[in-house]
N, C-alpha and C. Protein backbone atom coordinates (compact mmCIF):
# COMPACT_ATOMS: atom_id res chain seq x y z
N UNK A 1 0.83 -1.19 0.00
CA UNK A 1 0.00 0.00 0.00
C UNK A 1 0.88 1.25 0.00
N UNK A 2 0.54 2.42 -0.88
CA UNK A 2 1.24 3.33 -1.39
C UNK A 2 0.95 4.24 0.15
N UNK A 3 1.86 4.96 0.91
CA UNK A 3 1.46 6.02 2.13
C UNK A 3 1.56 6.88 1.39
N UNK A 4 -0.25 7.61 1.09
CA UNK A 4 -0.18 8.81 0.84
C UNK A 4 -0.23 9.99 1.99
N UNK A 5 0.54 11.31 1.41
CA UNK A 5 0.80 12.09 2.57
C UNK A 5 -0.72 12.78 2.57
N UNK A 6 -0.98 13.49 3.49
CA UNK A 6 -2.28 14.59 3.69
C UNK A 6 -2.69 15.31 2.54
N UNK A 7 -1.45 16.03 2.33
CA UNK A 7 -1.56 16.64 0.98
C UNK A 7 -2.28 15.91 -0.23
N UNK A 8 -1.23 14.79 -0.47
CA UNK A 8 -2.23 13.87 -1.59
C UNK A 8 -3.43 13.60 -1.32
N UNK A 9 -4.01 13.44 -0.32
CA UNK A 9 -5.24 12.82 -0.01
C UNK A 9 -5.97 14.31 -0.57
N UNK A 10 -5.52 15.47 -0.07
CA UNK A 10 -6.23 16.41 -0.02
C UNK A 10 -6.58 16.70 -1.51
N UNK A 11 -5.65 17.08 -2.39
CA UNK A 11 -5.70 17.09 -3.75
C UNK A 11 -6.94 16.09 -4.50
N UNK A 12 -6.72 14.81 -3.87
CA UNK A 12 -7.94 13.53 -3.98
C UNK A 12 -9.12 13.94 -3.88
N UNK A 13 -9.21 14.77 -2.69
CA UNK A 13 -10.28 14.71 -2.37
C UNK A 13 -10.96 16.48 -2.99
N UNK A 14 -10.37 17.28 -3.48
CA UNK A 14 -10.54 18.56 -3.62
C UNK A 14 -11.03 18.05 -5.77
N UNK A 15 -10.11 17.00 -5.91
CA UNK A 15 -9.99 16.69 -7.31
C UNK A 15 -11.71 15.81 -7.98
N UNK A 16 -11.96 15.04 -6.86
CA UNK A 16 -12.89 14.48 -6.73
C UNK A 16 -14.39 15.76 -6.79
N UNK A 17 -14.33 16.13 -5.70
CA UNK A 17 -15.22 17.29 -5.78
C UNK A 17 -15.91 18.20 -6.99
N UNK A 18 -14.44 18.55 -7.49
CA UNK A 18 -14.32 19.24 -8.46
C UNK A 18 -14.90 18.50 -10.48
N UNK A 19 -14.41 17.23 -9.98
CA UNK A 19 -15.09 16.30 -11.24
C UNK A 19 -16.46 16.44 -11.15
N UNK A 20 -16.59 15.97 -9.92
CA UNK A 20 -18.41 15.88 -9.90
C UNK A 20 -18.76 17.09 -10.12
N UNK A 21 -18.51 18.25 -9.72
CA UNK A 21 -19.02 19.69 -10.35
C UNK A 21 -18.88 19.53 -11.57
N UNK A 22 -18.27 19.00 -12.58
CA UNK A 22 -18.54 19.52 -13.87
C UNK A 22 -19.02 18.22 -14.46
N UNK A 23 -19.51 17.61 -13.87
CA UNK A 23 -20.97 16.17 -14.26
C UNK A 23 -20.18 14.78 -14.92
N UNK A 24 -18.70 14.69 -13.92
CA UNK A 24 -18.57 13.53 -14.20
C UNK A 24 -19.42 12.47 -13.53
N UNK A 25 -19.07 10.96 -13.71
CA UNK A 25 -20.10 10.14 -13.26
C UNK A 25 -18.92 10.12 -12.21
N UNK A 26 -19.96 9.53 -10.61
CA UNK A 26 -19.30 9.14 -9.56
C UNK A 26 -17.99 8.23 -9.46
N UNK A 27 -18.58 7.09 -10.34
CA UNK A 27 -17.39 5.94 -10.96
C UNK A 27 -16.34 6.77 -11.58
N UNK A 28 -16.21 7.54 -11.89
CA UNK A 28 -15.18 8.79 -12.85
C UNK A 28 -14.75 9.61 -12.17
N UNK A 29 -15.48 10.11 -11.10
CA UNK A 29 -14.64 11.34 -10.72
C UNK A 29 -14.00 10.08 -9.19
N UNK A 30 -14.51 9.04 -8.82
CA UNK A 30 -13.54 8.22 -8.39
C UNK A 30 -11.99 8.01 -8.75
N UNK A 31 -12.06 7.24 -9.75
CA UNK A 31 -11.03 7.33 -10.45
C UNK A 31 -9.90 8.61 -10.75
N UNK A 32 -10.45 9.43 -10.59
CA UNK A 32 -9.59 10.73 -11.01
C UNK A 32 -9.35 11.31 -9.65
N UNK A 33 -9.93 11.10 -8.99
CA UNK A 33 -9.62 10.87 -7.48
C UNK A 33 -8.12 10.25 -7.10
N UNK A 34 -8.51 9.06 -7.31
CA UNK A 34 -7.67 7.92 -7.17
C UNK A 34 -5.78 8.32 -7.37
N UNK A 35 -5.99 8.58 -8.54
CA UNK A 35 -5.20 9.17 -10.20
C UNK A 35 -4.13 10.02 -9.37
N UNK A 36 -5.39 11.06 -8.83
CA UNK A 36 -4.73 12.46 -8.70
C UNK A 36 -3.99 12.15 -7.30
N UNK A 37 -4.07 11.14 -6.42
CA UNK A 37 -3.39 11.38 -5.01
C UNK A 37 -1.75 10.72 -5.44
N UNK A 38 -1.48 10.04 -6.52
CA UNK A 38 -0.46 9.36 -7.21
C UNK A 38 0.08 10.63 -8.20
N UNK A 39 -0.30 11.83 -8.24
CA UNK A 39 -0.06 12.53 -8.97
C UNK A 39 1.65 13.21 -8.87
N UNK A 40 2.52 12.68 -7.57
CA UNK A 40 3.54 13.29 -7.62
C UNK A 40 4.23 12.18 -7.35
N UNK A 41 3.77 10.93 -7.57
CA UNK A 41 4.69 10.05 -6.71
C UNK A 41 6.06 9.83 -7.99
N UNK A 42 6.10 10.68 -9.23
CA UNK A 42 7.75 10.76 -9.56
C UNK A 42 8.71 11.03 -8.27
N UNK A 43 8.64 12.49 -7.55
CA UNK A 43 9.39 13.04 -6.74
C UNK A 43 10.13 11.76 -6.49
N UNK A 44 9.66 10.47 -5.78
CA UNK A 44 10.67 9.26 -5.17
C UNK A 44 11.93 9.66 -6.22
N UNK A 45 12.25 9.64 -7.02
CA UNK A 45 13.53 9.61 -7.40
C UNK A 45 13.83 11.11 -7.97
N UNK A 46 13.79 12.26 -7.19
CA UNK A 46 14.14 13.38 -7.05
C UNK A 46 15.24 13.36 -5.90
N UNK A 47 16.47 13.96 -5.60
CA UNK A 47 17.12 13.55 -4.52
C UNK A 47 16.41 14.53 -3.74
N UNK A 48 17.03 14.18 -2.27
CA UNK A 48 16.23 14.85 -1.69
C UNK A 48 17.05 15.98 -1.10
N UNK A 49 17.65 16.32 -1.44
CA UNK A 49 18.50 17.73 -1.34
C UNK A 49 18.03 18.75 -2.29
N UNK A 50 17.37 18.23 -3.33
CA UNK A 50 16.88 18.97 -4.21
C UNK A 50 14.98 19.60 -3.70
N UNK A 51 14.65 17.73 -3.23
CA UNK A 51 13.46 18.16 -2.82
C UNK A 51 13.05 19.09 -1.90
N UNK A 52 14.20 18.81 -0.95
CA UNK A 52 13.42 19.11 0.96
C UNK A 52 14.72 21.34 0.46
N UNK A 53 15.39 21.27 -0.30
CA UNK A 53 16.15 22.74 -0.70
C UNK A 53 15.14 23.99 -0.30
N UNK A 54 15.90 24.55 1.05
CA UNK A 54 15.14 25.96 1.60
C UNK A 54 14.95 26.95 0.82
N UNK A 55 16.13 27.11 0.06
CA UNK A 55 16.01 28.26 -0.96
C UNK A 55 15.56 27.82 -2.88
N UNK A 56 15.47 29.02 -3.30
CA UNK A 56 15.02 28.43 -4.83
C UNK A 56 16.14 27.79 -5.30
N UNK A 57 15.40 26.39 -6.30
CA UNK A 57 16.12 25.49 -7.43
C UNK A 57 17.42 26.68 -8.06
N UNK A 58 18.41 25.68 -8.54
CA UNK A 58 19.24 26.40 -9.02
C UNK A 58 18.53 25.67 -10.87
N UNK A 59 19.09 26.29 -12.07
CA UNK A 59 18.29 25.81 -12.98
C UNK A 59 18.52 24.56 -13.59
N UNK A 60 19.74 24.20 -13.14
CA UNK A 60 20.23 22.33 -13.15
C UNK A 60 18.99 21.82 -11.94
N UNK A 61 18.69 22.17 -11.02
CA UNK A 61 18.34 21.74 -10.18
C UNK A 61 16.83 21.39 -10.31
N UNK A 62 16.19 22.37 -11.18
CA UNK A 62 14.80 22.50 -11.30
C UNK A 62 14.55 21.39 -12.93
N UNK A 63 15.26 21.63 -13.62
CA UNK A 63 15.69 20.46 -14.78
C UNK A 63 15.34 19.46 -13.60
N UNK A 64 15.75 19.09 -12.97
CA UNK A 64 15.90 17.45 -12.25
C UNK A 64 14.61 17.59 -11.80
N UNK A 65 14.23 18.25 -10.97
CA UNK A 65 12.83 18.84 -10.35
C UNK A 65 11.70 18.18 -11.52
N UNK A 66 11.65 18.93 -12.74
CA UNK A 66 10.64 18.57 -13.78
C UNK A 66 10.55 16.72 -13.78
N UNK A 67 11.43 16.57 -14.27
CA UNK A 67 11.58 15.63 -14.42
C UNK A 67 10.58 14.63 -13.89
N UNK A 68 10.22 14.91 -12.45
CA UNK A 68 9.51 14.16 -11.27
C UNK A 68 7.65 13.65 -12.22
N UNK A 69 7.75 14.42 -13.43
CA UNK A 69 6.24 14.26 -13.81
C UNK A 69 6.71 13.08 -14.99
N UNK A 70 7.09 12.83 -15.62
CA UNK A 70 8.09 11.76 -16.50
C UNK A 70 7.84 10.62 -15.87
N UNK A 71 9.19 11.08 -14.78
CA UNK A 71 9.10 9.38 -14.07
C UNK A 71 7.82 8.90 -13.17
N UNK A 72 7.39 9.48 -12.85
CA UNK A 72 6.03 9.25 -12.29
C UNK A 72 5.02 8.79 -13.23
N UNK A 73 5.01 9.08 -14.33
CA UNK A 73 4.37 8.59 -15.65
C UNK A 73 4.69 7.69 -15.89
N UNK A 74 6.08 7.10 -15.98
CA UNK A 74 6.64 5.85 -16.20
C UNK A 74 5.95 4.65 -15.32
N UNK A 75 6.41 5.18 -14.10
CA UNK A 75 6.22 4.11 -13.11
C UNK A 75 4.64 3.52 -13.05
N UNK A 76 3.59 4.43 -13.30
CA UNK A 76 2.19 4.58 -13.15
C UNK A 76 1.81 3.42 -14.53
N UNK A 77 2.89 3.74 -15.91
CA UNK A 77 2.72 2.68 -17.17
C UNK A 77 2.71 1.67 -16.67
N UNK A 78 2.89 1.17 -15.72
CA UNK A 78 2.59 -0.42 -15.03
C UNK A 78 1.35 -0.84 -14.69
N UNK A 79 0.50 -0.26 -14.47
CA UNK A 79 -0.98 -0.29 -14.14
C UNK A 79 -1.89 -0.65 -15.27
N UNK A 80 -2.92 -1.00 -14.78
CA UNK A 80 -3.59 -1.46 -16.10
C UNK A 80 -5.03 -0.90 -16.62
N UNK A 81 -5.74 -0.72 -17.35
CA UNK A 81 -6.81 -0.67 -18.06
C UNK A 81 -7.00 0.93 -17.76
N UNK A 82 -8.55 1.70 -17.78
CA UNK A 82 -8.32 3.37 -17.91
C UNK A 82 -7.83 3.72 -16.81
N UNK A 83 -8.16 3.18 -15.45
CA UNK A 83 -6.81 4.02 -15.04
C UNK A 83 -5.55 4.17 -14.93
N UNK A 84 -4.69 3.28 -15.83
CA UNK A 84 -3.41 3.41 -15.85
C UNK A 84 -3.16 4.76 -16.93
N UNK A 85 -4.10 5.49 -17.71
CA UNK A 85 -4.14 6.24 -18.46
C UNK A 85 -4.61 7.48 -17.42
N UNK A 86 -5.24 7.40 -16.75
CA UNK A 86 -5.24 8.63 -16.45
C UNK A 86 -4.53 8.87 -15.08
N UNK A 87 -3.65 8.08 -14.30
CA UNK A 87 -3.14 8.17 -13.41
C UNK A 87 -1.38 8.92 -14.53
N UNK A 88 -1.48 8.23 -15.29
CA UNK A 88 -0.06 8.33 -16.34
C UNK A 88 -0.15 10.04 -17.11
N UNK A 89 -1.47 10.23 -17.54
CA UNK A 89 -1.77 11.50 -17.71
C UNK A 89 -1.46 12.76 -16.39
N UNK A 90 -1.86 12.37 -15.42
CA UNK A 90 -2.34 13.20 -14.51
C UNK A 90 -0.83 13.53 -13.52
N UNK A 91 0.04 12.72 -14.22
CA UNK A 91 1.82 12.75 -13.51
C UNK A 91 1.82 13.10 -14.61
N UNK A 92 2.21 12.97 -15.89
CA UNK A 92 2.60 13.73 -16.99
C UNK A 92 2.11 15.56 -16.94
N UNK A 93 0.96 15.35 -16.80
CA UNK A 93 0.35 16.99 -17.26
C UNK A 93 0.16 17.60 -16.29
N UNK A 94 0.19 17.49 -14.91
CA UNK A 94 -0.56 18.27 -13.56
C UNK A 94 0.35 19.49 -13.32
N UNK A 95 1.44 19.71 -14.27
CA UNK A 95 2.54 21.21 -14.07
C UNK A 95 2.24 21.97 -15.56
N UNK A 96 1.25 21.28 -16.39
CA UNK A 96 1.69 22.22 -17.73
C UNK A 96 0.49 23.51 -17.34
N UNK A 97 0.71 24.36 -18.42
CA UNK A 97 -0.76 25.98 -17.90
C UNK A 97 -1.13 26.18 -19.05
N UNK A 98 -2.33 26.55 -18.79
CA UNK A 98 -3.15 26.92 -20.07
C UNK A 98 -2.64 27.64 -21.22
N UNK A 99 -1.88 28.68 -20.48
CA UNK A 99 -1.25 29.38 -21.65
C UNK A 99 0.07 28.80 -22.60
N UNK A 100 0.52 27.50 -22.34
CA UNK A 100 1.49 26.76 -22.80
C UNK A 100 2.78 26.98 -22.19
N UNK A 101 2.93 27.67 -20.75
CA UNK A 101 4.36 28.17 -20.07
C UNK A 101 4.52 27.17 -19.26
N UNK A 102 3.88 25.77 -19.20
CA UNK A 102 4.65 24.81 -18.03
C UNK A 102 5.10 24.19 -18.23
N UNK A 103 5.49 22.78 -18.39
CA UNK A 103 6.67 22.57 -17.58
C UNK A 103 7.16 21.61 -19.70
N UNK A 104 6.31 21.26 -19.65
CA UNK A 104 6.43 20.81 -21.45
C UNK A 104 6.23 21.58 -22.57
N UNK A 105 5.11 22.53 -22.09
CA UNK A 105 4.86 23.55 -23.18
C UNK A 105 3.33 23.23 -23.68
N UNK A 106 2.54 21.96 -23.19
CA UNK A 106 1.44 22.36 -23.70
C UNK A 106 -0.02 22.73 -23.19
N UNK A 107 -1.15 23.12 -23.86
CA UNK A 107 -1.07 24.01 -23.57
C UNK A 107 -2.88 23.67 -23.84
N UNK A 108 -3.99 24.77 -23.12
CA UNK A 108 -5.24 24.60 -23.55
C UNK A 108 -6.05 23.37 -23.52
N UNK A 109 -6.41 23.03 -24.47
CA UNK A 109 -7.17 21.71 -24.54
C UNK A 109 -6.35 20.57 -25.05
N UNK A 110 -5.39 20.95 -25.20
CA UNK A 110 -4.13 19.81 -25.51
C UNK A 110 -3.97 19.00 -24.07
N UNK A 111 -4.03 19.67 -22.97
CA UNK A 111 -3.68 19.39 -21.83
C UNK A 111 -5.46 18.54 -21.80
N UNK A 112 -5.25 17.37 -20.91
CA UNK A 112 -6.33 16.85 -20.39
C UNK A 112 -7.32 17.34 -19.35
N UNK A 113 -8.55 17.73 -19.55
CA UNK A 113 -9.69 18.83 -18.80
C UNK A 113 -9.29 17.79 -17.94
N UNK A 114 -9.29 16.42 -17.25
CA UNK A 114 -9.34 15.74 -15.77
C UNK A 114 -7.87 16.29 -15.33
N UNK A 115 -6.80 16.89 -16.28
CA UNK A 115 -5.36 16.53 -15.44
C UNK A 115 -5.35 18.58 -15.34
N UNK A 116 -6.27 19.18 -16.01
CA UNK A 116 -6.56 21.14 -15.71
C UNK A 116 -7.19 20.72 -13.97
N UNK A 117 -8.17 19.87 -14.39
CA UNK A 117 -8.84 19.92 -12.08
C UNK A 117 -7.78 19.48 -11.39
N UNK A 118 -6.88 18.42 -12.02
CA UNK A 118 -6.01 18.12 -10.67
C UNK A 118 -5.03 19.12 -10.72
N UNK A 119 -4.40 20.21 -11.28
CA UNK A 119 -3.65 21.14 -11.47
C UNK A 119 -4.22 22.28 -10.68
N UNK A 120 -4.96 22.22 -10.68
CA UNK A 120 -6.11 23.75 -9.54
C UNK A 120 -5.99 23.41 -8.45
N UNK A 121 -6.13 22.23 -8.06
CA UNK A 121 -6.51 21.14 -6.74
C UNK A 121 -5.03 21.23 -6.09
N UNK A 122 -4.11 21.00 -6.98
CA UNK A 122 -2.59 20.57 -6.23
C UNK A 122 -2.12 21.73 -6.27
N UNK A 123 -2.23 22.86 -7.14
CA UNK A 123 -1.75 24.35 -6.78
C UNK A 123 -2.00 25.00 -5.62
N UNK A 124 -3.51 24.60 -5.33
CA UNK A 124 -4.20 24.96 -4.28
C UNK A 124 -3.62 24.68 -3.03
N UNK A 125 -3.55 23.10 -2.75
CA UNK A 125 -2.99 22.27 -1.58
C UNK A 125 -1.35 22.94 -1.43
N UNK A 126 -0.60 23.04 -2.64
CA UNK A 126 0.82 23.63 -2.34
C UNK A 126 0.92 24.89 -1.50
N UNK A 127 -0.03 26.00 -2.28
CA UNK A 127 0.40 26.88 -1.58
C UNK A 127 -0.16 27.00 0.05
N UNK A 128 -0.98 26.41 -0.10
CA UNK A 128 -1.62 26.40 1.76
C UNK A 128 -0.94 25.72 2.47
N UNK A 129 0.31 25.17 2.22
CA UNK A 129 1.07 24.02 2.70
C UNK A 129 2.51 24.65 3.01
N UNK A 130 3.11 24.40 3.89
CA UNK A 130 4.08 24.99 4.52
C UNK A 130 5.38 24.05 3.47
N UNK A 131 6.32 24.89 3.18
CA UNK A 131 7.42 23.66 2.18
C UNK A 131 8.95 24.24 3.16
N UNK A 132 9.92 24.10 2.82
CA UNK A 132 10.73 23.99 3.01
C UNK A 132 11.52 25.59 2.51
N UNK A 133 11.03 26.29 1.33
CA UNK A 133 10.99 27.52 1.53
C UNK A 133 9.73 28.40 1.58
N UNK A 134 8.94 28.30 2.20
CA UNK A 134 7.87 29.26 2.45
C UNK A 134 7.17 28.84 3.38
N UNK A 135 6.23 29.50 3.70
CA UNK A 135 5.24 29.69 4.97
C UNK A 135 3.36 28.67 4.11
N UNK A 136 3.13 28.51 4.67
CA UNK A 136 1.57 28.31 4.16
C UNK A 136 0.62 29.58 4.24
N UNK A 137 0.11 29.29 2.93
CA UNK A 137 -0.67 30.81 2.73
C UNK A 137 -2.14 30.36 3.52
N UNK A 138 -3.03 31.83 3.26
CA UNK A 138 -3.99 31.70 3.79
C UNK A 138 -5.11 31.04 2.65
N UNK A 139 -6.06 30.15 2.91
CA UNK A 139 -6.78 29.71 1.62
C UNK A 139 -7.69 30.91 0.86
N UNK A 140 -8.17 32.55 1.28
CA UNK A 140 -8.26 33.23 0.51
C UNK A 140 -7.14 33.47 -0.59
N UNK A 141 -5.98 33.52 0.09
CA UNK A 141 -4.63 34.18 -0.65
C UNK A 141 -4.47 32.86 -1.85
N UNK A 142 -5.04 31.85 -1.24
CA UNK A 142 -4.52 30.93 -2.65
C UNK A 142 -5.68 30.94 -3.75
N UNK A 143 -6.65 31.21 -3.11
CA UNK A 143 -7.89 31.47 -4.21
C UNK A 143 -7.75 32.96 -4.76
N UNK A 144 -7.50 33.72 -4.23
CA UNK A 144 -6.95 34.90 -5.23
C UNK A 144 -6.07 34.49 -5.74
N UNK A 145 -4.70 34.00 -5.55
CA UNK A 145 -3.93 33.69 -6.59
C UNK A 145 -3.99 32.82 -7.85
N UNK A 146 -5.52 31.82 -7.67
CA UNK A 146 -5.74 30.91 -8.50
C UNK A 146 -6.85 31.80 -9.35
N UNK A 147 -7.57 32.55 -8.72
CA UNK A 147 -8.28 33.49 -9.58
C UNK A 147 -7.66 34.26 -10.37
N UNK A 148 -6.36 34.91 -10.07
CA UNK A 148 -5.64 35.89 -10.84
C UNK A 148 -4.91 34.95 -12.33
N UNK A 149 -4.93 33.97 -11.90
CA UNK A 149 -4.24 33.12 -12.93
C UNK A 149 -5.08 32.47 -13.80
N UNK A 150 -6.46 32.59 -13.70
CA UNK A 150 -7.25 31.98 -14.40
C UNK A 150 -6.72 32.36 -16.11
N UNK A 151 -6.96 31.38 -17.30
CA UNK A 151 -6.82 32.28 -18.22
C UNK A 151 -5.22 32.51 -18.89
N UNK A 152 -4.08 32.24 -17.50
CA UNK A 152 -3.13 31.98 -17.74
C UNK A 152 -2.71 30.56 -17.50
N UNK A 153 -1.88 30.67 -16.18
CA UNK A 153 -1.86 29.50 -15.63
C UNK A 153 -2.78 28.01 -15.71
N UNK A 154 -4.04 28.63 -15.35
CA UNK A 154 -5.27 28.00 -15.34
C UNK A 154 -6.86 27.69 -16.23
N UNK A 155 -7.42 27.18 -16.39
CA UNK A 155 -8.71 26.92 -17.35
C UNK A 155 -9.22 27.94 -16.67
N UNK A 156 -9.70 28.90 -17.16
CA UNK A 156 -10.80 30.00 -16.33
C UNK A 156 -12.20 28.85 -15.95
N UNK A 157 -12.56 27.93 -16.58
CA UNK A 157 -13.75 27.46 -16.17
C UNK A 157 -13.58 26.40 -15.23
N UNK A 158 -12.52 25.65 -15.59
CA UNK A 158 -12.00 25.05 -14.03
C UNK A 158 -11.66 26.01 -13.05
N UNK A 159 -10.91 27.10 -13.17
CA UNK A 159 -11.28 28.10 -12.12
C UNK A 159 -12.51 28.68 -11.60
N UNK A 160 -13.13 28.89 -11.73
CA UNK A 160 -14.64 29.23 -11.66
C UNK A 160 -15.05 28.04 -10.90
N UNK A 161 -15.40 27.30 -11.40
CA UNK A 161 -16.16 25.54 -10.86
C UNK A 161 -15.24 25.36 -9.64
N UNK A 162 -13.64 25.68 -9.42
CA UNK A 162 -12.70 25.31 -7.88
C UNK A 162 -13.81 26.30 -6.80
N UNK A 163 -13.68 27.76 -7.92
CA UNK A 163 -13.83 28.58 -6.54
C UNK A 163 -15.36 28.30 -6.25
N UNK A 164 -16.47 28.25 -6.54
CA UNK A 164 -17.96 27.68 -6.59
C UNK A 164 -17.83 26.77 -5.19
N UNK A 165 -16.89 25.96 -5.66
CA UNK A 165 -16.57 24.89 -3.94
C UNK A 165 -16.62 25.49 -2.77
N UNK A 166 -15.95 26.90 -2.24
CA UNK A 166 -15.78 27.44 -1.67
C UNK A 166 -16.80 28.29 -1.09
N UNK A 167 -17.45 29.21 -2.37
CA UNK A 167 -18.69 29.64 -2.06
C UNK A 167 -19.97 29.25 -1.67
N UNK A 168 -19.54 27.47 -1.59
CA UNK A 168 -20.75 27.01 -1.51
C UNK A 168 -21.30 27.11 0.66
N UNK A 169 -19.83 27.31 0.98
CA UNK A 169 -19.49 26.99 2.53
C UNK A 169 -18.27 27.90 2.50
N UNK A 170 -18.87 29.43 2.68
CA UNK A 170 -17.96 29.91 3.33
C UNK A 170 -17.05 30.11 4.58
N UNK A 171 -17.58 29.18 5.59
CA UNK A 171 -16.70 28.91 6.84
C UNK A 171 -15.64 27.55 6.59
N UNK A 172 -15.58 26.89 5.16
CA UNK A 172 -14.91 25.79 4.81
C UNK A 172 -13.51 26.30 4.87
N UNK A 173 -12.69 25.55 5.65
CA UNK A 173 -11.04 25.87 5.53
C UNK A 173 -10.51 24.16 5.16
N UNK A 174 -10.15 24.12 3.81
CA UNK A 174 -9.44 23.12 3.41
C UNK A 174 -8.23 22.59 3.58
N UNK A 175 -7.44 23.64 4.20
CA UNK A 175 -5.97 23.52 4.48
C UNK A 175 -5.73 23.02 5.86
């Protein structure tokens, strides 16, 4: 059994949510659920001087960094039937941005609409999350920042449908 950390679960469970808002079937946004808590498990072969590093990547360093969505894709090609496809998708694509500036270059609807929710979901969970150089933000501050990015970074309509979650229960703190 894979130990997922909080974080992953959280992403799971924020990713899940977020499917069913835009009318996947339960059996589906399961799965993409599932998918998305496996969504970083490349990092294992990131060293960890690179990982756990207080200050910013040097640009050899962040090269190695990328990388973590590759091999995580790889490893996930072992699995079988649709979800080995979208667990393999969802480590491949969960760093690229709408506007084509991440981490491969692509870009829009090239990128998979299930692997745009888990990309909102895990942006989300990062920044509310304390790392090794930064503090954890406040979950307004990450929803403004995911709002400001809509359009760039982000699907404006997967943005829209994240923040809807929020509005639905404004005393909800996810972090």
């Amino acid at each position: 059994m894979i130990p997922f950390s909080d974080e992953d679960k959280l992403v799971a469970k924020l990713a899940k949510s977020l499917a069913l808002a835009f009318g996947f079937s339960l059996d589906m946004a399961g799965l993409i659920s599932n998918a998305a808590a496996l969504h970083d498990c490349g990092k294992f072969r990131v060293p960890k001087y690179i990982l756990y590093k207080p200050g910013h990547l040097s640009p050899d360093e962040f090269a190695i960094m990328k990388k973590h969505t590759i091999w995580g894709a790889k490893m996930l090609s072992e699995l079988q039937g649709d979800f080995k496809t979208l667990a393999m998708n969802i480590s491949a694509f969960h760093h690229e941005k709408w506007d084509g500036t991440g981490y491969w270059k692509y870009k829009g609807n090239e990128i998979p609409f299930y692997c745009q929710i888990v990309a909102v979901c895990d942006i989300y969970v990062a920044l509310c999350s304390r790392r090794p150089y930064k503090e954890p933000w406040l979950p307004n501050e990450a929803l403004n920042y995911i709002k400001n990015e809509s359009g760039k970074t982000f699907c404006p309509a997967v943005v829209s449908a994240f923040q809807s979650l929020f509005t639905l229960d404004a005393n909800r703190n996810v972090c």
